[in-house]
Each structure stands twice: as C-alpha cells, then as structure tokens.
N, C-alpha and C. Protein backbone atom coordinates (compact mmCIF):
# COMPACT_ATOMS: atom_id res chain seq x y z
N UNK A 1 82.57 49.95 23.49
CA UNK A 1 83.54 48.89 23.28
C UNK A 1 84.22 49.16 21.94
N UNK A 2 85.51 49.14 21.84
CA UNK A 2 86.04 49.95 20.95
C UNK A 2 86.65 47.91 19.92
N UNK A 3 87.02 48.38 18.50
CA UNK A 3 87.42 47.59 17.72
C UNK A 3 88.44 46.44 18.26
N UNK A 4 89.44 47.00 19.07
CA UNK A 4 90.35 46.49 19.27
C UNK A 4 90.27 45.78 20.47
N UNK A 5 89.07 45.93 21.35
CA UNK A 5 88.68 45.01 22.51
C UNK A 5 88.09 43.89 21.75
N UNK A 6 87.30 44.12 20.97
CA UNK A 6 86.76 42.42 19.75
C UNK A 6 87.27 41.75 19.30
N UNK A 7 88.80 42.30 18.46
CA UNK A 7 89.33 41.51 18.12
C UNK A 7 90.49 40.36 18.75
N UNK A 8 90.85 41.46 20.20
CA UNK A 8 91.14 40.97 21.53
C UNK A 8 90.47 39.46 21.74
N UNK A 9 89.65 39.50 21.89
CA UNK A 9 88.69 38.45 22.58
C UNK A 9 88.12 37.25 21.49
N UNK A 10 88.25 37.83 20.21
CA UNK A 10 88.08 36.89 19.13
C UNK A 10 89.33 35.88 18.95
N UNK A 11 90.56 36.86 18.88
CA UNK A 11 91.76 36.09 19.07
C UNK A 11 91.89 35.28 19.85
N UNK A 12 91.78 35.61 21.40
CA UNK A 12 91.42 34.69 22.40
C UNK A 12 90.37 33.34 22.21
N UNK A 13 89.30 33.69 21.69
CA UNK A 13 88.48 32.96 21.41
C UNK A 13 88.93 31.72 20.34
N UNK A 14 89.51 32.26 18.86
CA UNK A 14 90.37 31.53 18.33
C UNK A 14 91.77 30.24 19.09
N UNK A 15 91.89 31.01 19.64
CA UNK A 15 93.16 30.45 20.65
C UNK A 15 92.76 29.42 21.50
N UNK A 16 91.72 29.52 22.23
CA UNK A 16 90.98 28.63 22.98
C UNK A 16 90.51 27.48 22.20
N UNK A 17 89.76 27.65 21.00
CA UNK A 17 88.99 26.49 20.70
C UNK A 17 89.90 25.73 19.59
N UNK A 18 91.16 26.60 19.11
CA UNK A 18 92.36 25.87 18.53
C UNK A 18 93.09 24.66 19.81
N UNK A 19 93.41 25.03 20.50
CA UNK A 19 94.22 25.09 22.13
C UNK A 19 92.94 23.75 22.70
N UNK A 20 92.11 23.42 22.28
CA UNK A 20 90.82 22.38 23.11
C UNK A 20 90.89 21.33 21.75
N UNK A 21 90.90 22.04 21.00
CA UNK A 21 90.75 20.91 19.56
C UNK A 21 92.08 20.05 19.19
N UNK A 22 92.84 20.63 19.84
CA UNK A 22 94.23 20.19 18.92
C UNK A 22 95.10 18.63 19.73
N UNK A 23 94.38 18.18 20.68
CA UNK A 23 94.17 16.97 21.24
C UNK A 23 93.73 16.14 20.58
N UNK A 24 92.79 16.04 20.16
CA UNK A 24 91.42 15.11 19.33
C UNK A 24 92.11 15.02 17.83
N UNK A 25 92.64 16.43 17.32
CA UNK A 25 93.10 16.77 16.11
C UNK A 25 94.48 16.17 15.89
N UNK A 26 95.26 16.23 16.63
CA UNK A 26 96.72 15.54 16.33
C UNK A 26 96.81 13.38 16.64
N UNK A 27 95.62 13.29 17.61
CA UNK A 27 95.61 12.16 17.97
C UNK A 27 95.49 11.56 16.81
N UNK A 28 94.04 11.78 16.11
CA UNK A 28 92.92 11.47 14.90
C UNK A 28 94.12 11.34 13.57
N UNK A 29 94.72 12.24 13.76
CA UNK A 29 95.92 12.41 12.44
C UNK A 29 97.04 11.39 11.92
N UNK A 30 97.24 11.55 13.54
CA UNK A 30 98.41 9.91 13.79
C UNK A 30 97.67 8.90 13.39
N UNK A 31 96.70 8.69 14.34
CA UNK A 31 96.02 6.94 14.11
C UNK A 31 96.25 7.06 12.44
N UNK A 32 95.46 8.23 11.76
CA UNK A 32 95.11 8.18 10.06
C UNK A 32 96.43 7.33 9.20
N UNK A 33 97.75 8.51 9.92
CA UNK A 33 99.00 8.35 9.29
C UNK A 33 98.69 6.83 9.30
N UNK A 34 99.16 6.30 10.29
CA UNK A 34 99.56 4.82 10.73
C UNK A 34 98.60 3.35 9.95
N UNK A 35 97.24 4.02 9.72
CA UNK A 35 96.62 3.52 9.34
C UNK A 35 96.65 2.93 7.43
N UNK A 36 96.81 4.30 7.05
CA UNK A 36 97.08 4.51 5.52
C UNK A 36 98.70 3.74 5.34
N UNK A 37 99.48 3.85 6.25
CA UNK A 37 100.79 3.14 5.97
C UNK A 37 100.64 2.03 5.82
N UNK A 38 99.85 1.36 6.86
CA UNK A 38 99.40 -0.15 7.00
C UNK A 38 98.69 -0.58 5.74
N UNK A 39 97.65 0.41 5.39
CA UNK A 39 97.42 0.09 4.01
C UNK A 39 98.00 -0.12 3.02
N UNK A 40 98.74 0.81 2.74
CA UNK A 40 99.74 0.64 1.44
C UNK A 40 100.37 -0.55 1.53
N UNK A 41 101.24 -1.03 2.80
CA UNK A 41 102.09 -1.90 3.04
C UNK A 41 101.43 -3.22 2.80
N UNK A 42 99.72 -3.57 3.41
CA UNK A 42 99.54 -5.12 2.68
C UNK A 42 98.30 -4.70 1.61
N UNK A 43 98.23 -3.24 0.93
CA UNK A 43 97.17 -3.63 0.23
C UNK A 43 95.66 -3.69 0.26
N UNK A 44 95.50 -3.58 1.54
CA UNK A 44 94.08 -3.99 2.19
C UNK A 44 93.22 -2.13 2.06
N UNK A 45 92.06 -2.24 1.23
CA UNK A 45 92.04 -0.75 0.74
C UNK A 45 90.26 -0.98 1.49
N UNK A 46 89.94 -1.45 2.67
CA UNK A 46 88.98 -1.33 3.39
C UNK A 46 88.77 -0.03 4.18
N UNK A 47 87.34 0.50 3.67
CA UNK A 47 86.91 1.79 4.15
C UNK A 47 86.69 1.90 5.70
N UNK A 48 86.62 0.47 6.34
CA UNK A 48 85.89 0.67 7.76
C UNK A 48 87.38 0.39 8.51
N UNK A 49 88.20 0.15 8.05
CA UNK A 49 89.44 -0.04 8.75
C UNK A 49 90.15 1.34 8.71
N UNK A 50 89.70 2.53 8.29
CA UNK A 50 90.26 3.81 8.41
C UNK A 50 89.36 4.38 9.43
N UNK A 51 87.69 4.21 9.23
CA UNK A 51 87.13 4.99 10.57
C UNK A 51 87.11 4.38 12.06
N UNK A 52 86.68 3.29 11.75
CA UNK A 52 86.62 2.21 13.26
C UNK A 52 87.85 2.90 14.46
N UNK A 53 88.80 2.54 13.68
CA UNK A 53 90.21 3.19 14.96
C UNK A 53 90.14 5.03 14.97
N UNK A 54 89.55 5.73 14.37
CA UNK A 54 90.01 6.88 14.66
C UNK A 54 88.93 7.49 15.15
N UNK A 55 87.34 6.45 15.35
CA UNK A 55 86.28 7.02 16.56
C UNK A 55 86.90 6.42 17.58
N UNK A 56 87.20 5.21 18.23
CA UNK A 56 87.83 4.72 18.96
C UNK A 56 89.24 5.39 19.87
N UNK A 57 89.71 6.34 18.83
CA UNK A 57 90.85 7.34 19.63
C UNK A 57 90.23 8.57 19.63
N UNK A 58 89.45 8.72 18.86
CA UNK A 58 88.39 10.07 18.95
C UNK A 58 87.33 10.25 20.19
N UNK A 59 87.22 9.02 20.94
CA UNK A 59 86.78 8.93 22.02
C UNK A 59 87.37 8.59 23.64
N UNK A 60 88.55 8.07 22.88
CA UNK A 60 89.39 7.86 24.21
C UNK A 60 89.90 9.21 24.38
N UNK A 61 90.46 9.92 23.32
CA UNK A 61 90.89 11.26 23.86
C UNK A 61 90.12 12.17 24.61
N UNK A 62 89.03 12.15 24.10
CA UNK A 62 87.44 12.96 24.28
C UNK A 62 87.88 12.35 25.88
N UNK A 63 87.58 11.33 26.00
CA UNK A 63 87.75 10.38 27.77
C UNK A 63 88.65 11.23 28.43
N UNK A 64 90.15 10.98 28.32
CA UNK A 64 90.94 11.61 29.12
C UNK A 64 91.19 12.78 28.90
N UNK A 65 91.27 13.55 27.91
CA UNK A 65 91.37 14.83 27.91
C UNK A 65 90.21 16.25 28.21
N UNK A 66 89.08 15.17 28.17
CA UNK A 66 87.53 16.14 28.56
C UNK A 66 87.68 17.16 29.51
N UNK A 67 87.75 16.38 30.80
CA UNK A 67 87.82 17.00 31.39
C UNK A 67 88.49 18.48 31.54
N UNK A 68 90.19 18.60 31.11
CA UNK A 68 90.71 19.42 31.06
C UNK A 68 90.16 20.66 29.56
N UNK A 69 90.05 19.90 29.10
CA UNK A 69 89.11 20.82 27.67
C UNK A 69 88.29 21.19 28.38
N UNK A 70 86.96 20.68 29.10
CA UNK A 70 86.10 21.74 29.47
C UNK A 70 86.38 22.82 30.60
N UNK A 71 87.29 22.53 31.78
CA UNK A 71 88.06 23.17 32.31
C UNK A 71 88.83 24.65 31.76
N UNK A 72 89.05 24.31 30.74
CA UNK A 72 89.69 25.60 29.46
C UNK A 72 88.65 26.32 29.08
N UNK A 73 87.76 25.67 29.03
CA UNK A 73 86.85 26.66 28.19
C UNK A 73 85.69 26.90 29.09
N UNK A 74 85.68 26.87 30.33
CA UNK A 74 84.75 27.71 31.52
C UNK A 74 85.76 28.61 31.85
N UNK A 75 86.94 28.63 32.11
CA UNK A 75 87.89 29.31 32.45
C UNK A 75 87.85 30.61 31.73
N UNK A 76 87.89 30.48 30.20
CA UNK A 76 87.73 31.65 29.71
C UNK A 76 86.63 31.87 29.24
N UNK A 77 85.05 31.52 29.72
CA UNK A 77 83.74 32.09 29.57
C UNK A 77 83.86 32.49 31.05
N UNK A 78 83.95 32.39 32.05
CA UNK A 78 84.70 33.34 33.04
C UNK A 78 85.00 34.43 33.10
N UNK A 79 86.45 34.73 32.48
CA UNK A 79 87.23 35.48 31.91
C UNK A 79 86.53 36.58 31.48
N UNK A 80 85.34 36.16 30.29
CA UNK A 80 85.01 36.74 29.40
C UNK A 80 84.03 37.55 30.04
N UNK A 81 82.83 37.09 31.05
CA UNK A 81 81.83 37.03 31.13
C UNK A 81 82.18 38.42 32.62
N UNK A 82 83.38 37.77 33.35
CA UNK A 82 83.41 38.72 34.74
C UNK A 82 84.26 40.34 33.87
N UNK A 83 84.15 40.31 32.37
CA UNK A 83 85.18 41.41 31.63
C UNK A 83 84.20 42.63 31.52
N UNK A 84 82.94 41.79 31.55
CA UNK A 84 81.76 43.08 31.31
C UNK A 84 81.48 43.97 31.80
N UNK A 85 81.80 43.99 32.84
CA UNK A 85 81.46 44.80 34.04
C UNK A 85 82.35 45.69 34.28
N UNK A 86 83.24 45.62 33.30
CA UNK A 86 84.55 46.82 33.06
C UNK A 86 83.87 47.89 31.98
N UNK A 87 83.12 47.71 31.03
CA UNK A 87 82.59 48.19 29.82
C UNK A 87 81.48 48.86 30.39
C-alpha cells in the first residue's frame, strides 16, 4: 500500500466526519449566535440559558439528522472495508 493510497482515504476520512459533524456544528452555532444577542440586548448574563437550548438543538438535530449521518458513515466503512481486497 503505497503513501498516496493513505492519504487518499485519510482525506476521505476527514471529509466524512467533517460532512456528519457539520449539522450538529452549524445548528449549535446559530442557537449560540442568537442566544448571546439576546443576552447583550436585556442583560441577562445567565450561564444555563446558553447551554439548556443548545443540548436541546444538539439533540433534535442528533433526532433528525441521525439517521442520515449514520447512513454516511456505513457507506464509507463499506467503501473502505470492500477496498481491501484490491491490495
């Protein structure tokens, strides 16, 4: 297996678990934005009013998007796994 098949598949690998995360990651970001605005705007500098909503969308996303995330990532342990048998 030569250098450039690893880094092949690392990239891929990168790509995938960027590409599964970035659901959870952009959701989590927004709520934050929206949250910290609300703050500033009345003042209210409560620590549990920043996490409460962003497990709450950290789990609804997890909900509807699961499925297809794990879908992605059997797909390419698949991929990966039926590649061996070329080597």
């Amino acid at each position: 297996m030569s250098t450039d098949i690893v880094v092949g598949y690392l990239g891929g690998m990168f790509q995938i678990a960027l590409q599964i995360a970035m659901p959870l990651l952009v959701a989590t970001l927004a709520v934050g934005l929206l949250i910290s605005v609300f703050q500033v705007v009345t003042q209210i500098q409560e620590m549990t009013l920043t996490f409460v909503p962003k497990i709450v969308v950290s789990i609804a996303v997890l909900a509807i998007a699961g499925p297809w995330m794990l879908n992605v990532l059997v797909e390419f342990a698949i991929q990966t796994i039926s590649s061996i048998k070329h080597f």
